[in-house]
C-alpha atoms as a PDB file:
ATOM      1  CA  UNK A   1     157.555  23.123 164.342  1.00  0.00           C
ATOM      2  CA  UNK A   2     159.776  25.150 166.397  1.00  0.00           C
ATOM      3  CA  UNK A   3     159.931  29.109 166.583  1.00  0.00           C
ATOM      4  CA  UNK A   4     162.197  28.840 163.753  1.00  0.00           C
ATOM      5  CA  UNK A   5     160.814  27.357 161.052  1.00  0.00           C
ATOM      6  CA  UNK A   6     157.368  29.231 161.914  1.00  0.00           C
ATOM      7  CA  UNK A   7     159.472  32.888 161.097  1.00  0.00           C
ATOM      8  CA  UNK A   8     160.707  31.172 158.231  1.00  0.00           C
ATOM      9  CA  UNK A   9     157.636  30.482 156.925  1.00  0.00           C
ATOM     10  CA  UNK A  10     155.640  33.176 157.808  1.00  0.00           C
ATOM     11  CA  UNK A  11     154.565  35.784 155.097  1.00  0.00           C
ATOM     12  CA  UNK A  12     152.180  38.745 154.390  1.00  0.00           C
ATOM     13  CA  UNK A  13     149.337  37.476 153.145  1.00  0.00           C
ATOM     14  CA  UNK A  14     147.963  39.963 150.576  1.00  0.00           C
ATOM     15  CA  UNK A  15     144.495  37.800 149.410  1.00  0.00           C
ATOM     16  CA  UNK A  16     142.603  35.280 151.579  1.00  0.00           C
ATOM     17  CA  UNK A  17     140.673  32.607 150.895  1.00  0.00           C
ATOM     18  CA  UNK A  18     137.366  33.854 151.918  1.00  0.00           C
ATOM     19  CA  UNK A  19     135.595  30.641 151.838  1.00  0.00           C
ATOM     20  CA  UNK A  20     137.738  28.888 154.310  1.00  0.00           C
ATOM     21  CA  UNK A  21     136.631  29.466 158.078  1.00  0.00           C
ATOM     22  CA  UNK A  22     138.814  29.568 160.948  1.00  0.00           C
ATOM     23  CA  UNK A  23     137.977  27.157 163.718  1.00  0.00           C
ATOM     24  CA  UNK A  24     136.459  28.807 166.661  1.00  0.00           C
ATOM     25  CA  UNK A  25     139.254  27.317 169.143  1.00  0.00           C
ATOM     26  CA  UNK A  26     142.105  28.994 166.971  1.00  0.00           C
ATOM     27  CA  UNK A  27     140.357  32.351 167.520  1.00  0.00           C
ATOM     28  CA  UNK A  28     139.596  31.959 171.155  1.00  0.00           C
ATOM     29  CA  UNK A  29     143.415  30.980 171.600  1.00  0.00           C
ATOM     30  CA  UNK A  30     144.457  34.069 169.362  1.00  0.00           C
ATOM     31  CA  UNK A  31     142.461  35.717 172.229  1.00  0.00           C
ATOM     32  CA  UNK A  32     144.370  34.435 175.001  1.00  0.00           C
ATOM     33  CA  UNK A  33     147.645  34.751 173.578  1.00  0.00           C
ATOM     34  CA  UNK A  34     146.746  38.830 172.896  1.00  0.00           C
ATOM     35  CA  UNK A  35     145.516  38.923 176.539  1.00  0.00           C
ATOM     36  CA  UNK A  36     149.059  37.549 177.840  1.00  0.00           C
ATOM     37  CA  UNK A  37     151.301  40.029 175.711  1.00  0.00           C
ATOM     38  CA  UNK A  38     153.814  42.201 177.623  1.00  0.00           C
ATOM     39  CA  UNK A  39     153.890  45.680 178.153  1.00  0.00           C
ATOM     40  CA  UNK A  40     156.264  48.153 180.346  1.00  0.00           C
ATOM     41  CA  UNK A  41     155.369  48.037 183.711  1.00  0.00           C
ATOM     42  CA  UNK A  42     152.257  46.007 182.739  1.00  0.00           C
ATOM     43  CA  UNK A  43     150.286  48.559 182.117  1.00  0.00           C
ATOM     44  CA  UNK A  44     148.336  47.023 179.121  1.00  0.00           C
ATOM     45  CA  UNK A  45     146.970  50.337 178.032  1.00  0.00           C
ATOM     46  CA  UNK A  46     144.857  48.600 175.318  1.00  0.00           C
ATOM     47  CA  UNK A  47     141.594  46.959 174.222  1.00  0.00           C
ATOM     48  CA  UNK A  48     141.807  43.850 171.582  1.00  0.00           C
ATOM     49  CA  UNK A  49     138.200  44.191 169.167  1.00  0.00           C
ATOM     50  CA  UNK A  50     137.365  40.568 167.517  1.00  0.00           C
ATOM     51  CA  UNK A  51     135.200  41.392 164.734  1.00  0.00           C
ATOM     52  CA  UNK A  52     133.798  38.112 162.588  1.00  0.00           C
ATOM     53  CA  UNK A  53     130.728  40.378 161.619  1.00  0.00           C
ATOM     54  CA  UNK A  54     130.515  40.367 158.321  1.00  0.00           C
ATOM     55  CA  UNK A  55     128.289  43.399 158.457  1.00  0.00           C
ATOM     56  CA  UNK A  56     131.168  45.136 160.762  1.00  0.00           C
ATOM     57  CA  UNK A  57     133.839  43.836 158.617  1.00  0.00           C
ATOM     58  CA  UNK A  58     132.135  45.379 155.541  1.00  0.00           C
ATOM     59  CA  UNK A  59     131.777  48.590 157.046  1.00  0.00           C
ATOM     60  CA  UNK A  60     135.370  48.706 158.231  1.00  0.00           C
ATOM     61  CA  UNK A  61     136.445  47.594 154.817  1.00  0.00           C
ATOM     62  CA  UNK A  62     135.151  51.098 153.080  1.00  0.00           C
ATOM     63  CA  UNK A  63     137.571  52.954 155.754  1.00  0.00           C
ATOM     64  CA  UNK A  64     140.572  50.764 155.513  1.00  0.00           C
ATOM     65  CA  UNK A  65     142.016  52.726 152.371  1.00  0.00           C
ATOM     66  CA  UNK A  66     144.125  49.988 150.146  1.00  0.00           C
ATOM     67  CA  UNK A  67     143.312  47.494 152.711  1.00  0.00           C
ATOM     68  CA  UNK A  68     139.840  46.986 151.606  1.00  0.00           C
ATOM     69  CA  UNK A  69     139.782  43.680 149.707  1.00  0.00           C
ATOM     70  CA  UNK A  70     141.802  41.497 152.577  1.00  0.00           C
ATOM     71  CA  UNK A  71     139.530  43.093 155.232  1.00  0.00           C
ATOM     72  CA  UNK A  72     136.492  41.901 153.332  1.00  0.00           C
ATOM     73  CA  UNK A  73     138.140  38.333 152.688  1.00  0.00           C
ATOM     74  CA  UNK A  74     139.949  37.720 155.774  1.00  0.00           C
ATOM     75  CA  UNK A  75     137.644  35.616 157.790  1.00  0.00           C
ATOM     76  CA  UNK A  76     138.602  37.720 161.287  1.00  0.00           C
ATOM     77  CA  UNK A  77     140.116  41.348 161.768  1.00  0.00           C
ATOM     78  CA  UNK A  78     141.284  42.015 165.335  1.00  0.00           C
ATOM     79  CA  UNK A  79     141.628  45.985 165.644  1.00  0.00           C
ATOM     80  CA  UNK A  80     144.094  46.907 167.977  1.00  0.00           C
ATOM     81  CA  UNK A  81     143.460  50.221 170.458  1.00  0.00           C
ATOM     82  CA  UNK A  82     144.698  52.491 172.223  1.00  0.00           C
ATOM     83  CA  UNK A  83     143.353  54.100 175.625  1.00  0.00           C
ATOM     84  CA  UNK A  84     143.051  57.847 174.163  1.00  0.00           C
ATOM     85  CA  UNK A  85     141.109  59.344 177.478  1.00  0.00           C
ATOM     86  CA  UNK A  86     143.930  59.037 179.979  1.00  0.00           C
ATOM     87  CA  UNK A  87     140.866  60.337 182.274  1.00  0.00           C
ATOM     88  CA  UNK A  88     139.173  57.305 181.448  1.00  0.00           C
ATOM     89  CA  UNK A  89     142.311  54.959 181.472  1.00  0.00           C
ATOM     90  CA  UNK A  90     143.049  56.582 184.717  1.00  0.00           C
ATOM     91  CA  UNK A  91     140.115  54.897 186.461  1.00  0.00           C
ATOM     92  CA  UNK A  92     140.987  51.011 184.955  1.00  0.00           C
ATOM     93  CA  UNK A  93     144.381  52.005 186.431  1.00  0.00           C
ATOM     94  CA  UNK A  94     142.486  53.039 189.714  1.00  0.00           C
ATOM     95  CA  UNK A  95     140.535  50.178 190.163  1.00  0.00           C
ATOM     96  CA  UNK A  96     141.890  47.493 188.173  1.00  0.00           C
ATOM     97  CA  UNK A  97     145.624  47.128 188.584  1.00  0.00           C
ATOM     98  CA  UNK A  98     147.159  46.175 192.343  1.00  0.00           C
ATOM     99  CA  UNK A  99     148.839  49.524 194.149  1.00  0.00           C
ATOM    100  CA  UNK A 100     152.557  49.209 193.415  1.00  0.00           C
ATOM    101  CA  UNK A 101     152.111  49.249 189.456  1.00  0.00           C
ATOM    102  CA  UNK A 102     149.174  52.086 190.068  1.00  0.00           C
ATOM    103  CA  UNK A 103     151.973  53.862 191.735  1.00  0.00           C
ATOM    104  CA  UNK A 104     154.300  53.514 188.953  1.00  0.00           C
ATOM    105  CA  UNK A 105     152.184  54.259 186.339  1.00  0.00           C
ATOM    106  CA  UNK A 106     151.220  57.763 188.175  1.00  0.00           C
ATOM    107  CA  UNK A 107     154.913  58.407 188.447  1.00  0.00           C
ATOM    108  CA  UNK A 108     155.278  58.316 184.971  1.00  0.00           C
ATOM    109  CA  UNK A 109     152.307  60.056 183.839  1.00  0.00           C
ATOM    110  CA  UNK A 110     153.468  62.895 186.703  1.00  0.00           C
ATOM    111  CA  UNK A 111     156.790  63.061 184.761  1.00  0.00           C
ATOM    112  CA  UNK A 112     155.831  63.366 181.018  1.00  0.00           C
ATOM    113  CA  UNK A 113     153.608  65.966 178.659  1.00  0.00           C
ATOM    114  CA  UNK A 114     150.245  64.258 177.743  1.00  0.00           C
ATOM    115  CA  UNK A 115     151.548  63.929 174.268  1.00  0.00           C
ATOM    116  CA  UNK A 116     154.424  61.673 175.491  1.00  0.00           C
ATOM    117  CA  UNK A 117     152.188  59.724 177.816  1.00  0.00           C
ATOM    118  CA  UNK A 118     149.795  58.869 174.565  1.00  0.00           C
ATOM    119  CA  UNK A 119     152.992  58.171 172.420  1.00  0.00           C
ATOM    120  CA  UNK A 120     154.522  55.450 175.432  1.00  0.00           C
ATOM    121  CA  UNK A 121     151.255  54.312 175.376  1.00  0.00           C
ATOM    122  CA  UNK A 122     150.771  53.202 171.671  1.00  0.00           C
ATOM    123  CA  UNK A 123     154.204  51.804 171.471  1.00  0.00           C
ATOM    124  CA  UNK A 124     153.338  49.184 173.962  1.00  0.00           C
ATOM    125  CA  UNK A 125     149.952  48.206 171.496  1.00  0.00           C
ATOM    126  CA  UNK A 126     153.005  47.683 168.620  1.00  0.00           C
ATOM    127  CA  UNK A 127     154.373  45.057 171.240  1.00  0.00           C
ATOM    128  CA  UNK A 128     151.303  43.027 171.036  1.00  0.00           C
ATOM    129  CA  UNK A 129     150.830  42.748 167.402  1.00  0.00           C
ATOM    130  CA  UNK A 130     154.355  41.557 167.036  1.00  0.00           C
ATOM    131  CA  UNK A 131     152.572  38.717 169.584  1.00  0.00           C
ATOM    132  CA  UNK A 132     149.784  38.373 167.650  1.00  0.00           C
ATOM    133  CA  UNK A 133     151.377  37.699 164.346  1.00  0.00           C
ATOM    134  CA  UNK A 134     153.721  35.497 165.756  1.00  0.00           C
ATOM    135  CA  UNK A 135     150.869  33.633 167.850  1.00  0.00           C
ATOM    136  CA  UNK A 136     148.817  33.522 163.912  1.00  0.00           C
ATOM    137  CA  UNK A 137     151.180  31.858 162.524  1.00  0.00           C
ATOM    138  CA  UNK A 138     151.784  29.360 165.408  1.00  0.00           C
ATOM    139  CA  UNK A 139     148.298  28.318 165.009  1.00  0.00           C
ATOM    140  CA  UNK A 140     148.149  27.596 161.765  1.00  0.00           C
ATOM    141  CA  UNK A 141     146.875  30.901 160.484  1.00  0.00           C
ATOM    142  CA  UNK A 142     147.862  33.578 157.752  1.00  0.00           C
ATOM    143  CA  UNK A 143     148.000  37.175 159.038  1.00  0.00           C
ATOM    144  CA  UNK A 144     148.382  41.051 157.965  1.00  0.00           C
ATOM    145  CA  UNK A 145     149.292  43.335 159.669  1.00  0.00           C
ATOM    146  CA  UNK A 146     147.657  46.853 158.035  1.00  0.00           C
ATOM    147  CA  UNK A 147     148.282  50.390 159.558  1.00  0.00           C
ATOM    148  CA  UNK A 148     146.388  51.653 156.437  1.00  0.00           C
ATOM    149  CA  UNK A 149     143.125  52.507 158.713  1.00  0.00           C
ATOM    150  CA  UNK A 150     140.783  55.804 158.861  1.00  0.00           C
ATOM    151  CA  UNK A 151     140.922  55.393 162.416  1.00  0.00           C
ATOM    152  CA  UNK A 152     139.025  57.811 163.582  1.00  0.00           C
ATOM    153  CA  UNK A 153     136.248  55.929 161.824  1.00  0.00           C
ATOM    154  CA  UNK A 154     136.970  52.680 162.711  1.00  0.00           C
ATOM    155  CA  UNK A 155     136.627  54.173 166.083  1.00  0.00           C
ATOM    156  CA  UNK A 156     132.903  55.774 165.557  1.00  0.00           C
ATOM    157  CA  UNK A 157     131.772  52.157 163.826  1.00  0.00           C
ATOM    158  CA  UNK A 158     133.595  50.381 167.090  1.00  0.00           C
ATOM    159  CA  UNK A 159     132.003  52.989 169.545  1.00  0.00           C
ATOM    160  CA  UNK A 160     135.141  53.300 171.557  1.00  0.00           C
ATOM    161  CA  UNK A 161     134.729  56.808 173.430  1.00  0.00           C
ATOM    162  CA  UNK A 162     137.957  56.014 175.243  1.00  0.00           C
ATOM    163  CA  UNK A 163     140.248  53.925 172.981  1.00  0.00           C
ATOM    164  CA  UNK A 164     141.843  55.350 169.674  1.00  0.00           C
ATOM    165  CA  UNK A 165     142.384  52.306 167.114  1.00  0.00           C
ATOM    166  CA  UNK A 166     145.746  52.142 165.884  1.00  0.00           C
ATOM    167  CA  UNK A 167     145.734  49.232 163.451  1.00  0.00           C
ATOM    168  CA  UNK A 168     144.290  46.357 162.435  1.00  0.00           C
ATOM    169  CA  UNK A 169     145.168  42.313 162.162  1.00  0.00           C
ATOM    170  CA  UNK A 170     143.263  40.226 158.939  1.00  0.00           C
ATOM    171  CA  UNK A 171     143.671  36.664 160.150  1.00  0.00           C
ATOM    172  CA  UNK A 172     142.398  33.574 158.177  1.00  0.00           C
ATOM    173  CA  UNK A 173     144.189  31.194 155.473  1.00  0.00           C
ATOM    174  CA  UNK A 174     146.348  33.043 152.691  1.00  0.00           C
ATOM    175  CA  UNK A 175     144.413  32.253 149.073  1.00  0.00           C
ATOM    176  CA  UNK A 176     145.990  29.992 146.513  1.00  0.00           C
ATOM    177  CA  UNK A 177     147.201  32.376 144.206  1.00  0.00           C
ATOM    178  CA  UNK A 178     148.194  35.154 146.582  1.00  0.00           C
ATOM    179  CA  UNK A 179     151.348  36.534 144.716  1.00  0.00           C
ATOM    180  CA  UNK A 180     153.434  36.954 148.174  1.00  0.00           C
ATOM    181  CA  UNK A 181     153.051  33.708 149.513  1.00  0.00           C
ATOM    182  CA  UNK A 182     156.764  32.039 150.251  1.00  0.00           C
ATOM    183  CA  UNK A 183     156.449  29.620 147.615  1.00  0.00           C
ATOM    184  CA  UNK A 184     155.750  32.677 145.126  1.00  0.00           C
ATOM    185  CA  UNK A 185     157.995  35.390 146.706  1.00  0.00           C
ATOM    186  CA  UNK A 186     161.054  33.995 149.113  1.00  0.00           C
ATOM    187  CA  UNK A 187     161.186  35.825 152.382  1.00  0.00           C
ATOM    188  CA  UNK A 188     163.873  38.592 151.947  1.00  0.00           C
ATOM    189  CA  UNK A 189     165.315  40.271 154.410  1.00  0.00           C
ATOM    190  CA  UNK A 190     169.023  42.431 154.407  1.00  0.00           C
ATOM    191  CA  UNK A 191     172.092  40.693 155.497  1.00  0.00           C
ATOM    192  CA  UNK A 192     171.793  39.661 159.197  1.00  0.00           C
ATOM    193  CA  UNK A 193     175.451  41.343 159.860  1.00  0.00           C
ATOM    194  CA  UNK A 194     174.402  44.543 158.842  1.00  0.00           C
ATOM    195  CA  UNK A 195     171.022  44.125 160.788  1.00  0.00           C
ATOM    196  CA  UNK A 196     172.561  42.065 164.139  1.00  0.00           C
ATOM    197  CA  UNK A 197     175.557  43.064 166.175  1.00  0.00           C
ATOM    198  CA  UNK A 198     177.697  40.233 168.657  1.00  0.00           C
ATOM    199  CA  UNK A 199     179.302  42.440 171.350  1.00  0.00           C
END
């Protein structure tokens, strides 16, 4: 199935089937798809959290606001982060990325308020769910994408003293009677000539 027909056919999926498991080699692909995703200057300011847990899941559920029943069903939630300590993302800059991008990256940090720095930061993190939603459906899988996180507590049950989650992912296989599924609701979008200009 080309690129496409996967858009086409993608959806929100609002309930999962929470019986259905994901096979292990889908998830460890998901994994290497995230770790490829593109960000400005490669800077890749982010951490990707995997959690099958059900214990973990459960716990994330009670702090994902009207999110709580597909985090509980969804058979994996990838939590997307943000470094938040640009002290701390300062030394995986140092020692982990080769001298002309470390260069770069200083440059910009020199040149903007902390505030901005954190704010260029997240938007790359929105680059790689678009990848990861995409990459969900290309595998086979049904995906959400879900904002609608107490993030500061996702980030105390995580223990991430250097990354701020921004969202989450629920991946697994859409239920039967999920009322947005294509079949149910037809993708709608506006007219593509009001959204797309030729120049």
């Amino acid at each position: 199935m080309n690129i496409l027909e996967l858009m086409k056919k993608r959806y929100s999926a609002k309930k999962y089937n929470a019986e259905k498991v994901i096979p292990q080699e889908k998830i460890e692909a998901l994994k290497e798809v995230l770790y490829l995703s593109p960000s400005s200057i490669n800077i890749q300011p982010w951490k990707f959290t995997f959690v099958q847990n059900q214990e973990i899941k459960a716990q994330l559920a009670e702090v994902s606001m009207h999110n709580k029943e597909k985090v509980n069903q969804a058979k994996l939630i990838v939590v997307f982060s943000v470094a938040d300590d640009l002290d701390a993302f300062q030394q995986i800059v140092d020692t982990e990325l080769p001298e002309a991008r470390r260069n770069w990256y200083n440059q910009i940090k020199a040149s903007k308020p902390e505030a901005d720095m954190k704010t260029w930061l997240s938007q790359q993190v929105y680059i790689a769910l678009g990848v990861g939603l995409t990459a969900s459906i290309a595998l086979g899988l049904d995906s959400t994408a879900m904002e609608g996180i107490e993030s500061d507590k996702y980030k105390e049950i995580l223990s991430m003293p250097a990354f701020k989650p921004l969202f989450a992912m629920a991946v697994g296989y859409g239920a039967e009677d999920d009322f947005n599924r294509i079949e149910v609701s037809p993708k709608s979008r506006r007219l593509l000539d009001s959204l797309i200009e030729s120049i």
